[in-house]
N, C-alpha and C. Protein backbone atom coordinates (compact mmCIF):
# COMPACT_ATOMS: atom_id res chain seq x y z
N UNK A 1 75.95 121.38 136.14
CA UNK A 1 76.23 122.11 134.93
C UNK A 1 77.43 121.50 134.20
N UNK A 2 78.56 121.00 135.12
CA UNK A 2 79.82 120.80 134.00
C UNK A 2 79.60 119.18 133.70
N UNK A 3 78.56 118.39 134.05
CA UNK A 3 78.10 117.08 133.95
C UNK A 3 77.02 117.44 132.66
N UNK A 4 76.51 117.80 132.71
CA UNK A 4 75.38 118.77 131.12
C UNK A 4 76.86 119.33 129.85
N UNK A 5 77.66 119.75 130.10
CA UNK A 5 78.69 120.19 129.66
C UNK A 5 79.35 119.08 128.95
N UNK A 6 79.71 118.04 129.91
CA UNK A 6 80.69 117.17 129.21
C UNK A 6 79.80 116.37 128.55
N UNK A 7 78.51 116.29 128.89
CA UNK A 7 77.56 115.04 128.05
C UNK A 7 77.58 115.79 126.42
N UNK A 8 77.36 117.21 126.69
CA UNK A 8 77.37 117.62 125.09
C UNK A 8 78.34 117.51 124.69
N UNK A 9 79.71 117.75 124.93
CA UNK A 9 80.68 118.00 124.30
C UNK A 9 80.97 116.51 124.04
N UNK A 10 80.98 115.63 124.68
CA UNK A 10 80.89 114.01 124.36
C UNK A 10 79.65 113.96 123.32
N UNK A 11 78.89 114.56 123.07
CA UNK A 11 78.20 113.53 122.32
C UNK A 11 77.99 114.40 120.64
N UNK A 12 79.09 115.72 120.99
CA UNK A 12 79.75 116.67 119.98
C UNK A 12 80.82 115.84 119.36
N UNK A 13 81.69 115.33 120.11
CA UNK A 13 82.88 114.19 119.42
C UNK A 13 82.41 113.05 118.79
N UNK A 14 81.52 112.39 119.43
CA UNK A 14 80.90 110.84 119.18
C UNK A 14 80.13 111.34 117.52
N UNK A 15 79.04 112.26 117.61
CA UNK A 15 78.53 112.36 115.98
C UNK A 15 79.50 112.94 115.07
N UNK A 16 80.79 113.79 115.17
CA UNK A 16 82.14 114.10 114.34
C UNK A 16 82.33 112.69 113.80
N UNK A 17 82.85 111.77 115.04
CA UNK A 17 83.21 110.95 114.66
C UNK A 17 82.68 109.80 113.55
N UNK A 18 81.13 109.79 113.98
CA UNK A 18 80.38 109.05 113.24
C UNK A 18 79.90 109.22 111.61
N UNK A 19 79.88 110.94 112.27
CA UNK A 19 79.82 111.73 110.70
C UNK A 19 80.94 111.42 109.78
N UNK A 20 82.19 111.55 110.54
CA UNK A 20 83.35 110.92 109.60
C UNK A 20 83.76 109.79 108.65
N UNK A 21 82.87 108.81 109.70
CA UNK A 21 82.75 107.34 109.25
C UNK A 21 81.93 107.38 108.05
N UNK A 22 80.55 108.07 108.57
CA UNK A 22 80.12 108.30 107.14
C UNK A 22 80.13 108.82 105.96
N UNK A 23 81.06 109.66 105.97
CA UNK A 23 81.52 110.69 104.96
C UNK A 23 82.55 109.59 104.42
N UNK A 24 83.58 108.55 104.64
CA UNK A 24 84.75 107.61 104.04
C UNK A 24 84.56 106.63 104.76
N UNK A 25 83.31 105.66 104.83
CA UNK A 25 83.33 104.20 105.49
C UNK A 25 84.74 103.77 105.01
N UNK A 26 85.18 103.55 103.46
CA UNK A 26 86.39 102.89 102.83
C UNK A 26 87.78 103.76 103.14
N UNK A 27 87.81 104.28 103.93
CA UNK A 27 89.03 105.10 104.15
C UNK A 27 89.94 104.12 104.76
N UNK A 28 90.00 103.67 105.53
CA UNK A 28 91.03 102.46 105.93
C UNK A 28 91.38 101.48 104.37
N UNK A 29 90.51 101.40 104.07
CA UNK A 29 91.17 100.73 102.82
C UNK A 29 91.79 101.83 101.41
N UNK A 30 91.09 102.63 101.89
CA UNK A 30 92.11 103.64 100.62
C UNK A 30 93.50 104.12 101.59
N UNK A 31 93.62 104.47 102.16
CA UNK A 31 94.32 104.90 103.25
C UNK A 31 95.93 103.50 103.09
N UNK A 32 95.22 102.25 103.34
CA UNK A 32 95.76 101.19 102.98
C UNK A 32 96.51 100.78 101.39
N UNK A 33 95.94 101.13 100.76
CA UNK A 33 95.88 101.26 98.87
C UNK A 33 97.04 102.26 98.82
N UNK A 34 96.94 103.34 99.35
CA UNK A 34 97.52 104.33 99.28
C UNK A 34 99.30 104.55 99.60
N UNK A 35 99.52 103.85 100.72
CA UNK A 35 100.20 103.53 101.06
C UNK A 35 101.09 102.51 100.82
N UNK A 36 100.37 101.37 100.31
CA UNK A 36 101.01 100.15 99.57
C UNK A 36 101.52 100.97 97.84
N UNK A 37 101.05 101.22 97.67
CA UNK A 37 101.61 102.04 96.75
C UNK A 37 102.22 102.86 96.37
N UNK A 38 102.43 103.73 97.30
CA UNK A 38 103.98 104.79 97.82
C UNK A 38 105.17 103.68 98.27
N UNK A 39 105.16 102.94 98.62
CA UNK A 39 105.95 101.95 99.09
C UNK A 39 106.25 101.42 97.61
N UNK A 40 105.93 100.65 96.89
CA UNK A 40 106.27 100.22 95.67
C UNK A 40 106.58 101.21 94.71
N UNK A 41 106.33 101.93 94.86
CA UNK A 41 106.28 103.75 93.65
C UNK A 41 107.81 103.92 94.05
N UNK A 42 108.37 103.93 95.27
CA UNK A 42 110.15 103.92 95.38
C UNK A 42 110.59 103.03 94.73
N UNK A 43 109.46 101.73 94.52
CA UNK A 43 110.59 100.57 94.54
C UNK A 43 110.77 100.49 92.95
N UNK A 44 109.44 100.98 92.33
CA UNK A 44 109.34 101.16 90.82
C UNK A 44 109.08 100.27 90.29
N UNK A 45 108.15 99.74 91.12
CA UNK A 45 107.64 98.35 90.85
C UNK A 45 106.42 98.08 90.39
N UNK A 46 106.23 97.47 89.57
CA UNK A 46 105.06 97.44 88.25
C UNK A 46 104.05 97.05 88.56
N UNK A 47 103.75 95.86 89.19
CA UNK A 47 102.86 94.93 89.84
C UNK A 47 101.93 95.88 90.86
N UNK A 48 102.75 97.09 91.52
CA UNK A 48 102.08 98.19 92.21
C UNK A 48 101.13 99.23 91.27
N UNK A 49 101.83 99.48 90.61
CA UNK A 49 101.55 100.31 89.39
C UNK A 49 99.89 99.88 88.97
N UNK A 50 99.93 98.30 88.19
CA UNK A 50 99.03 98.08 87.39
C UNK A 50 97.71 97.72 88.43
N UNK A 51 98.09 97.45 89.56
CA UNK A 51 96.99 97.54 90.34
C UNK A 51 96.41 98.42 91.00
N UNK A 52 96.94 100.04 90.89
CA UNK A 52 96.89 101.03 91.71
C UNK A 52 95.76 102.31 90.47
N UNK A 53 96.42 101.69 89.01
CA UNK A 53 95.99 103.00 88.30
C UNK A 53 94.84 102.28 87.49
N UNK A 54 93.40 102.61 86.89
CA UNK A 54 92.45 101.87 86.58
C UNK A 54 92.89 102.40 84.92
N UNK A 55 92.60 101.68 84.03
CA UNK A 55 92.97 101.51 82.41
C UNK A 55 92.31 102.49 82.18
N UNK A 56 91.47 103.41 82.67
CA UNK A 56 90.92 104.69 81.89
C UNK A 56 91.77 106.34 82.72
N UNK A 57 92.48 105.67 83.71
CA UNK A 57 93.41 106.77 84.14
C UNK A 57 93.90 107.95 82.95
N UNK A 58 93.34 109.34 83.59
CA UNK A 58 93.76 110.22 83.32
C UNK A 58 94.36 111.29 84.16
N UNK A 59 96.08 111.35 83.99
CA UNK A 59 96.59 111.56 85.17
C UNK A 59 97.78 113.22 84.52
N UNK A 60 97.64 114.07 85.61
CA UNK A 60 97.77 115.32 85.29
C UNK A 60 99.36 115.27 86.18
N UNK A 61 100.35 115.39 85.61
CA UNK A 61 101.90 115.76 86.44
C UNK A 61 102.29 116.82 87.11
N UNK A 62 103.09 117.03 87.85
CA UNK A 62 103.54 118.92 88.50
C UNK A 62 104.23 119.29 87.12
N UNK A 63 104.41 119.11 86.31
CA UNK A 63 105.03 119.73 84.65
C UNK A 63 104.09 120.18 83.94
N UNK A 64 103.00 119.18 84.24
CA UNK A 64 101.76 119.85 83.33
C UNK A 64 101.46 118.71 81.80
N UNK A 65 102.36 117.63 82.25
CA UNK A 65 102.10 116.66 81.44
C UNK A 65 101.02 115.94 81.78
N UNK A 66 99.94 115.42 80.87
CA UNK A 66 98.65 114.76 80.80
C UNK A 66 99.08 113.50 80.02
N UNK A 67 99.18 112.29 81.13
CA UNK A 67 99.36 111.17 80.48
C UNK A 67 98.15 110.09 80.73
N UNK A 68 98.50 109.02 80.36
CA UNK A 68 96.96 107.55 80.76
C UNK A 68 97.91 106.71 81.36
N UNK A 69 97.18 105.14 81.60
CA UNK A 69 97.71 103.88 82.74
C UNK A 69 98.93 103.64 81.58
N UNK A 70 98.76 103.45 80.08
CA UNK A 70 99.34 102.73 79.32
C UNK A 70 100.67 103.41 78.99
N UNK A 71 100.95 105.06 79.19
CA UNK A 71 101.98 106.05 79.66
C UNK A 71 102.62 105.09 80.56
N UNK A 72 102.34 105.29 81.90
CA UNK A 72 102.79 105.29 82.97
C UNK A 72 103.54 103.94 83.07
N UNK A 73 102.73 103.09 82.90
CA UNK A 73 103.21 101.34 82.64
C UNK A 73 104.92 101.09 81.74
N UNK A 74 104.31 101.92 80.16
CA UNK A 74 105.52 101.68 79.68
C UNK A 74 106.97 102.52 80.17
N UNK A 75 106.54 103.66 81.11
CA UNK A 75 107.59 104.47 81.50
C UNK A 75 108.36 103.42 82.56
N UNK A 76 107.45 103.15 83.36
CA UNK A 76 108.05 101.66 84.84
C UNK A 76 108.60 100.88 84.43
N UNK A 77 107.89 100.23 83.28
CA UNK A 77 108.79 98.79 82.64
C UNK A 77 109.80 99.01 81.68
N UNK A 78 110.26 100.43 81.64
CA UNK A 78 111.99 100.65 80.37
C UNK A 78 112.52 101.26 81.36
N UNK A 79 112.33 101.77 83.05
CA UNK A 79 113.20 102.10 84.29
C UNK A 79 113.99 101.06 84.12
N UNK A 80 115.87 101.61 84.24
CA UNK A 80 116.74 100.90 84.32
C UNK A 80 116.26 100.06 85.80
N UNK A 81 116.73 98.99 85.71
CA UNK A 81 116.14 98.66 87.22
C UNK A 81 117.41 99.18 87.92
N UNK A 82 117.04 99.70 89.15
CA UNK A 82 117.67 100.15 90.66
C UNK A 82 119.29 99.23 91.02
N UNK A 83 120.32 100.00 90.85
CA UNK A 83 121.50 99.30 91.51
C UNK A 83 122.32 99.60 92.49
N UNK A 84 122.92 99.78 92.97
CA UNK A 84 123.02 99.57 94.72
C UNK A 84 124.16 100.63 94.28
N UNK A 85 124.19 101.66 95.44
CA UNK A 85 124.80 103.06 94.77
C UNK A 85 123.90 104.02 94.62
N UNK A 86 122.41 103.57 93.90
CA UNK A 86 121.98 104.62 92.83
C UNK A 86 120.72 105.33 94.13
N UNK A 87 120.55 106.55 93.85
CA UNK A 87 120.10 107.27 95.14
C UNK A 87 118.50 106.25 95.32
N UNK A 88 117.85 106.84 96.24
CA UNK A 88 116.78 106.04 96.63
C UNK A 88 115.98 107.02 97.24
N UNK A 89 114.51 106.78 96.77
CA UNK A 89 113.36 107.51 97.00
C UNK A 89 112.41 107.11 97.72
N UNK A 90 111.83 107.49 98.85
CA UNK A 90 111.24 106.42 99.77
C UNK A 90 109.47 107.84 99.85
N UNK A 91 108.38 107.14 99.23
CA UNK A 91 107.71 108.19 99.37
C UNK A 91 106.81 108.23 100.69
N UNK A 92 105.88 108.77 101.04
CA UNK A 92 104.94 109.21 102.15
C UNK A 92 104.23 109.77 101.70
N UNK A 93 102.65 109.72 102.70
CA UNK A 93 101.76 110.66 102.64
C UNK A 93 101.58 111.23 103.83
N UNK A 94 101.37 112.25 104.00
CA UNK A 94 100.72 113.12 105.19
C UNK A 94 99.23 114.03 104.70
N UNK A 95 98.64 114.65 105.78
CA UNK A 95 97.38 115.31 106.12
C UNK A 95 96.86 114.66 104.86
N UNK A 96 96.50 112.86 105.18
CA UNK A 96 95.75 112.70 103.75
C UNK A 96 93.93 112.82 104.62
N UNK A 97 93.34 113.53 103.43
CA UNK A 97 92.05 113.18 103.51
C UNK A 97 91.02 113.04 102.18
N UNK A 98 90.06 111.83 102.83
CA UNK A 98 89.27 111.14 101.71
C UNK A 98 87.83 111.22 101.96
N UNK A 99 87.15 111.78 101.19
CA UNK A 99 86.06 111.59 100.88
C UNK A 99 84.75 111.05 100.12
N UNK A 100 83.96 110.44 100.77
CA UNK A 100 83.79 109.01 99.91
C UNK A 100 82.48 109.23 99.10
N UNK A 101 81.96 109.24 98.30
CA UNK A 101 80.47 109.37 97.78
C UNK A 101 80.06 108.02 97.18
N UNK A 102 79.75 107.00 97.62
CA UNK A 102 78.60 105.81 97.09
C UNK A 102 80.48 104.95 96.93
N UNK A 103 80.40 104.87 95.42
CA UNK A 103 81.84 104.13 94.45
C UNK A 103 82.53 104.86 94.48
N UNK A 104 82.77 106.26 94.87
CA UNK A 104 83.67 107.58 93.72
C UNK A 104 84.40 107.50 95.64
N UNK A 105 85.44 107.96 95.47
CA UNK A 105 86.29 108.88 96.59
C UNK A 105 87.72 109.50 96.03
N UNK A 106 87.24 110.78 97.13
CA UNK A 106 88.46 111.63 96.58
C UNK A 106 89.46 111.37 97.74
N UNK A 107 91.14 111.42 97.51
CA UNK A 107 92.16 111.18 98.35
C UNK A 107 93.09 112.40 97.80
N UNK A 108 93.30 113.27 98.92
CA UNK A 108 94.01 114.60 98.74
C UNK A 108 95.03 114.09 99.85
N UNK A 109 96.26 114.53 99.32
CA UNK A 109 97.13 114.83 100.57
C UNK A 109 98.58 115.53 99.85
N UNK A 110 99.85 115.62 101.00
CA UNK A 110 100.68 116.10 101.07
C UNK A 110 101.89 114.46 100.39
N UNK A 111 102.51 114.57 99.60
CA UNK A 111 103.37 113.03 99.12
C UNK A 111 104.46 114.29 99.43
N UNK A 112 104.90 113.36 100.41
CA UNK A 112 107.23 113.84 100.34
C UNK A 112 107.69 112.32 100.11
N UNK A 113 108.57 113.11 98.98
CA UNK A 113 109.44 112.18 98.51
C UNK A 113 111.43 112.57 98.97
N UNK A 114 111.24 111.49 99.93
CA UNK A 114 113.31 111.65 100.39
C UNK A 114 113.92 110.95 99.52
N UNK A 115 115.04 111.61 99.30
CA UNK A 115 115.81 110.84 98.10
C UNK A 115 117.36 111.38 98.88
N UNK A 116 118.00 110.17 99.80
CA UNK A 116 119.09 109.79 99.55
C UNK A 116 120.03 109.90 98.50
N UNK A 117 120.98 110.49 98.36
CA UNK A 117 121.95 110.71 97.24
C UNK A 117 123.32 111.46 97.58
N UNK A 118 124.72 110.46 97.70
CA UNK A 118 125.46 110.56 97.96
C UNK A 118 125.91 111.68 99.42
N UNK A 119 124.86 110.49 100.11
CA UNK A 119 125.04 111.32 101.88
C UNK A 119 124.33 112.18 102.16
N UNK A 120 123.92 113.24 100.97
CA UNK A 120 123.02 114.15 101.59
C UNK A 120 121.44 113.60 101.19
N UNK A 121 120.45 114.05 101.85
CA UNK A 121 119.33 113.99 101.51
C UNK A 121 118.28 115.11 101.09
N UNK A 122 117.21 115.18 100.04
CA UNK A 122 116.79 115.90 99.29
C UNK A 122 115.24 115.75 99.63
N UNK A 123 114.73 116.49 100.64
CA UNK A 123 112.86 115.91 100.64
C UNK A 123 111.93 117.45 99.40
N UNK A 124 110.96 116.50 98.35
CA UNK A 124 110.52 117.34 97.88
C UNK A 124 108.93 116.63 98.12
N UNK A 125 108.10 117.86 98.24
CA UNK A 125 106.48 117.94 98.41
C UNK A 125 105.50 118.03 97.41
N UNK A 126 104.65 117.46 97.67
CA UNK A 126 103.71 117.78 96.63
C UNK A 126 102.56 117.61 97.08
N UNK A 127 101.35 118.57 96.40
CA UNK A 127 100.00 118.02 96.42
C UNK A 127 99.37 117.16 95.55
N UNK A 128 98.62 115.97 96.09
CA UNK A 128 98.31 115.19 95.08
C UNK A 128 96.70 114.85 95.68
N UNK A 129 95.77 114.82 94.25
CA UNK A 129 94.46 114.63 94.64
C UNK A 129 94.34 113.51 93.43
N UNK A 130 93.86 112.52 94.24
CA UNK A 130 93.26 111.19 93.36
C UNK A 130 91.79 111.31 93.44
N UNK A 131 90.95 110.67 92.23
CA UNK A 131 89.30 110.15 92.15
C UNK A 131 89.64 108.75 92.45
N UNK A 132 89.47 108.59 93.28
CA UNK A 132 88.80 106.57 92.66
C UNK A 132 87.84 105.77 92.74
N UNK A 133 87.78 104.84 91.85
CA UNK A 133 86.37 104.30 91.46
C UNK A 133 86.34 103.00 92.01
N UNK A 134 85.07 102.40 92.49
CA UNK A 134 85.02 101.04 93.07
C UNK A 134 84.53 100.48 91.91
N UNK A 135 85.42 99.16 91.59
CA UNK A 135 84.60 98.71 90.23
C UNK A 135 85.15 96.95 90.98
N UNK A 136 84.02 96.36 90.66
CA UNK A 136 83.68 94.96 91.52
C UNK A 136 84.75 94.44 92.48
N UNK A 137 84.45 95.57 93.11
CA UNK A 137 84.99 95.35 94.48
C UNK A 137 86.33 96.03 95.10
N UNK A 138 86.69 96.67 93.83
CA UNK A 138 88.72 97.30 94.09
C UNK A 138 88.50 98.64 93.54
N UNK A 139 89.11 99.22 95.01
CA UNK A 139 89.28 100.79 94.77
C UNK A 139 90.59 100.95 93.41
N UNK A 140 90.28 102.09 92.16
CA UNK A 140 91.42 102.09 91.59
C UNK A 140 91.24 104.11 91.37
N UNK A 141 92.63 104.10 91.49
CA UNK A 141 92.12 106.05 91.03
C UNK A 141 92.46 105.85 89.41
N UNK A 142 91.21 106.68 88.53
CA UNK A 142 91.12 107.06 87.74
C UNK A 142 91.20 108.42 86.97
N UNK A 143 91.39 109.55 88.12
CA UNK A 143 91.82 110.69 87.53
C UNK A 143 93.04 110.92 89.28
N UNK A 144 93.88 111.80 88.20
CA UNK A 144 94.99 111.89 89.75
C UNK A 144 95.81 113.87 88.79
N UNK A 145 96.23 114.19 90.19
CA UNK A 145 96.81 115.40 89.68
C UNK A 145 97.73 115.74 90.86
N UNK A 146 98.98 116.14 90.39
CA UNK A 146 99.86 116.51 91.40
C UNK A 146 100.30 117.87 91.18
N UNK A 147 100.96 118.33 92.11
CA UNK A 147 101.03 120.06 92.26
C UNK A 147 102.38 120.13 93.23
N UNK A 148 103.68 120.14 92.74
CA UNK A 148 105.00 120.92 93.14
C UNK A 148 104.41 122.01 94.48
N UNK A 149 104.83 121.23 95.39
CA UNK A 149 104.90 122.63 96.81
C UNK A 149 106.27 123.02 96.17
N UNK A 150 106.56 124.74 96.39
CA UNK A 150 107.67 125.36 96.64
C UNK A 150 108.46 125.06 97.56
N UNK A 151 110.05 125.21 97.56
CA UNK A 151 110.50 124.86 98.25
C UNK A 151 110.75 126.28 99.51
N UNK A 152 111.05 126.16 100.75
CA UNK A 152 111.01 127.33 102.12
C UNK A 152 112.27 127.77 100.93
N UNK A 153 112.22 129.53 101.53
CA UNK A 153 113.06 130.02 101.18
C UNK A 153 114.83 129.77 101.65
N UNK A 154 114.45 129.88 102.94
CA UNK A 154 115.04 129.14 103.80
C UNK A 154 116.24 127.67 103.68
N UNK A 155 115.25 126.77 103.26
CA UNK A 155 115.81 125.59 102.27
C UNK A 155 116.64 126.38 100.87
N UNK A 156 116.30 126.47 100.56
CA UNK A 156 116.96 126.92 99.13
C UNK A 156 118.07 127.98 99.83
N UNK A 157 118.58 128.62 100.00
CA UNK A 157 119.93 129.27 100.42
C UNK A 157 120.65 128.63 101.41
N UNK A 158 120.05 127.33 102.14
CA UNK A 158 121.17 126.31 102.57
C UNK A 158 121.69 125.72 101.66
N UNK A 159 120.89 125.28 100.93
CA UNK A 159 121.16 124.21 99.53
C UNK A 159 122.24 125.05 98.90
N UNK A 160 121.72 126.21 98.64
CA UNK A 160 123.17 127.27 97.51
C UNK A 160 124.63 127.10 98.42
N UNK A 161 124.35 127.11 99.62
CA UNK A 161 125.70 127.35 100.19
C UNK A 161 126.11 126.34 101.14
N UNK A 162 125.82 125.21 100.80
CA UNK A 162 126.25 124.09 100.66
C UNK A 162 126.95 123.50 99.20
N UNK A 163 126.55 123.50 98.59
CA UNK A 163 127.03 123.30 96.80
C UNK A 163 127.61 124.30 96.77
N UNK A 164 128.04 126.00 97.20
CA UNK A 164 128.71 126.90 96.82
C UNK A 164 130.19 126.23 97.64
N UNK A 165 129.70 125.54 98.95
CA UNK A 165 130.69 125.30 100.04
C UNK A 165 131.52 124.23 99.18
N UNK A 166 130.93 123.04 98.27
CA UNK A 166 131.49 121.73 98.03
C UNK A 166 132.09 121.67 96.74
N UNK A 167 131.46 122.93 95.98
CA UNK A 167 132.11 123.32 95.05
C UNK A 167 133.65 123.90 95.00
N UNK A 168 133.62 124.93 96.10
CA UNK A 168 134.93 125.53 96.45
C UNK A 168 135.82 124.43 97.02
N UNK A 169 135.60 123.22 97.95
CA UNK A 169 136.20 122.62 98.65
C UNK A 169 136.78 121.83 97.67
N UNK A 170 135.65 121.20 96.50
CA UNK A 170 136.44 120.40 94.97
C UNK A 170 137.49 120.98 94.70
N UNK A 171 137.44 122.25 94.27
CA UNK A 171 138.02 123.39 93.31
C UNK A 171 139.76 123.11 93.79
N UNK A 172 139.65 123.70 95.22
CA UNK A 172 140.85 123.49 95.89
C UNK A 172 141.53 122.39 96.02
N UNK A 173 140.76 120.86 95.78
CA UNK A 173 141.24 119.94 95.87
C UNK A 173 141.47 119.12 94.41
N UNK A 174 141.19 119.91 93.49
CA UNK A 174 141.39 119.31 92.13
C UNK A 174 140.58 118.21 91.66
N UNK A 175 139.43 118.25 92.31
CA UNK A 175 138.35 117.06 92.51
C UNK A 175 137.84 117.02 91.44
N UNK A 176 137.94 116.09 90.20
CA UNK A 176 137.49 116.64 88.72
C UNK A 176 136.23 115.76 88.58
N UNK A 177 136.14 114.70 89.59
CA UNK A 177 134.59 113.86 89.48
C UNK A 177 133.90 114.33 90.34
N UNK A 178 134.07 115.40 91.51
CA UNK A 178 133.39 116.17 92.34
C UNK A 178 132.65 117.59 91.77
N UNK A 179 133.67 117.74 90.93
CA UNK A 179 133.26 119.16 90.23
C UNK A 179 131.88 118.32 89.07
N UNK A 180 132.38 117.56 88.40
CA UNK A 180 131.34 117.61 87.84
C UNK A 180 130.10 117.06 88.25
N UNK A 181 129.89 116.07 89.30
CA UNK A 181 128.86 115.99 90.17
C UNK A 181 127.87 116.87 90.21
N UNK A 182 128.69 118.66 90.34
CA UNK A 182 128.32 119.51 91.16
C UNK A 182 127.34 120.59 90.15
């Protein structure tokens, strides 16, 4: 009986698995795409950019701004470029999942973005769901939408009383480039 048992439950994992494969054969390569491009998206680097977003991109912000590739491009290329000092944003994806239909796949996941800035660090979340299209031969997303996670409540009344703490500690110390930092 537990030899009948494990053959099903083995051969319960083996078609998941297979089913999976078939549901995103290209997932290693979006997965890959995806990632090369969070990596350059800190660096604010263009060359990432123009290969990541397809020229008919229609892309939805956590503000609620609706921009295209030709937005996004000219916003990257008038970024002061990055100088040593200036905080730094290193992004990620987590629980990404993709689903593939023929050319089309969808890529949902969790993007935290850490941002380093003067010692302390700042992680903010988001949901982001990309379309992308296979067009002779290169995955590109053509519609994308991101969505602001809230921050824990939790988080937010450390944050107040920390800045309530560094504020008071300026105050007392006559810190007039601390205060206004703050």
């Amino acid at each position: 009986m537990g030899r009948i048992l494990s053959s099903v439950f083995l051969l319960l994992i083996s078609s998941t698995f297979v089913f999976a494969q078939v549901q995103a054969p290209d997932a290693a390569a979006l997965t890959g795409l995806l990632n090369e491009f969070l990596a350059g998206a800190g660096r604010n680097d263009p060359s990432v950019h123009e290969r990541f977003w397809a020229d008919d991109l229609i892309y939805t912000g956590s503000s609620g701004r609706r921009v295209g590739k030709a937005d996004i491009m000219r916003d990257v290329r008038s970024a002061p470029a990055h100088r040593s000092g200036d905080p730094l944003t290193v992004y990620t994806a987590e629980d990404v999942r993709i689903r593939q239909y023929g050319d089309t796949a969808v890529v949902a996941f969790r993007l935290v973005g850490t941002t380093t800035r003067g010692g302390a660090t700042e992680v903010s979340k988001f949901l982001n769901t990309g379309t992308f299209l296979r067009r002779g031969g290169r995955w590109q997303a053509v519609s994308w939408q991101a969505t602001r996670l809230p921050r824990a409540e939790e988080e937010v009344k450390k944050e107040v009383a920390a800045a309530e703490a560094a504020f008071h500690q300026a105050t007392l110390a006559g810190d007039v480039k601390k205060l206004e930092s703050l």
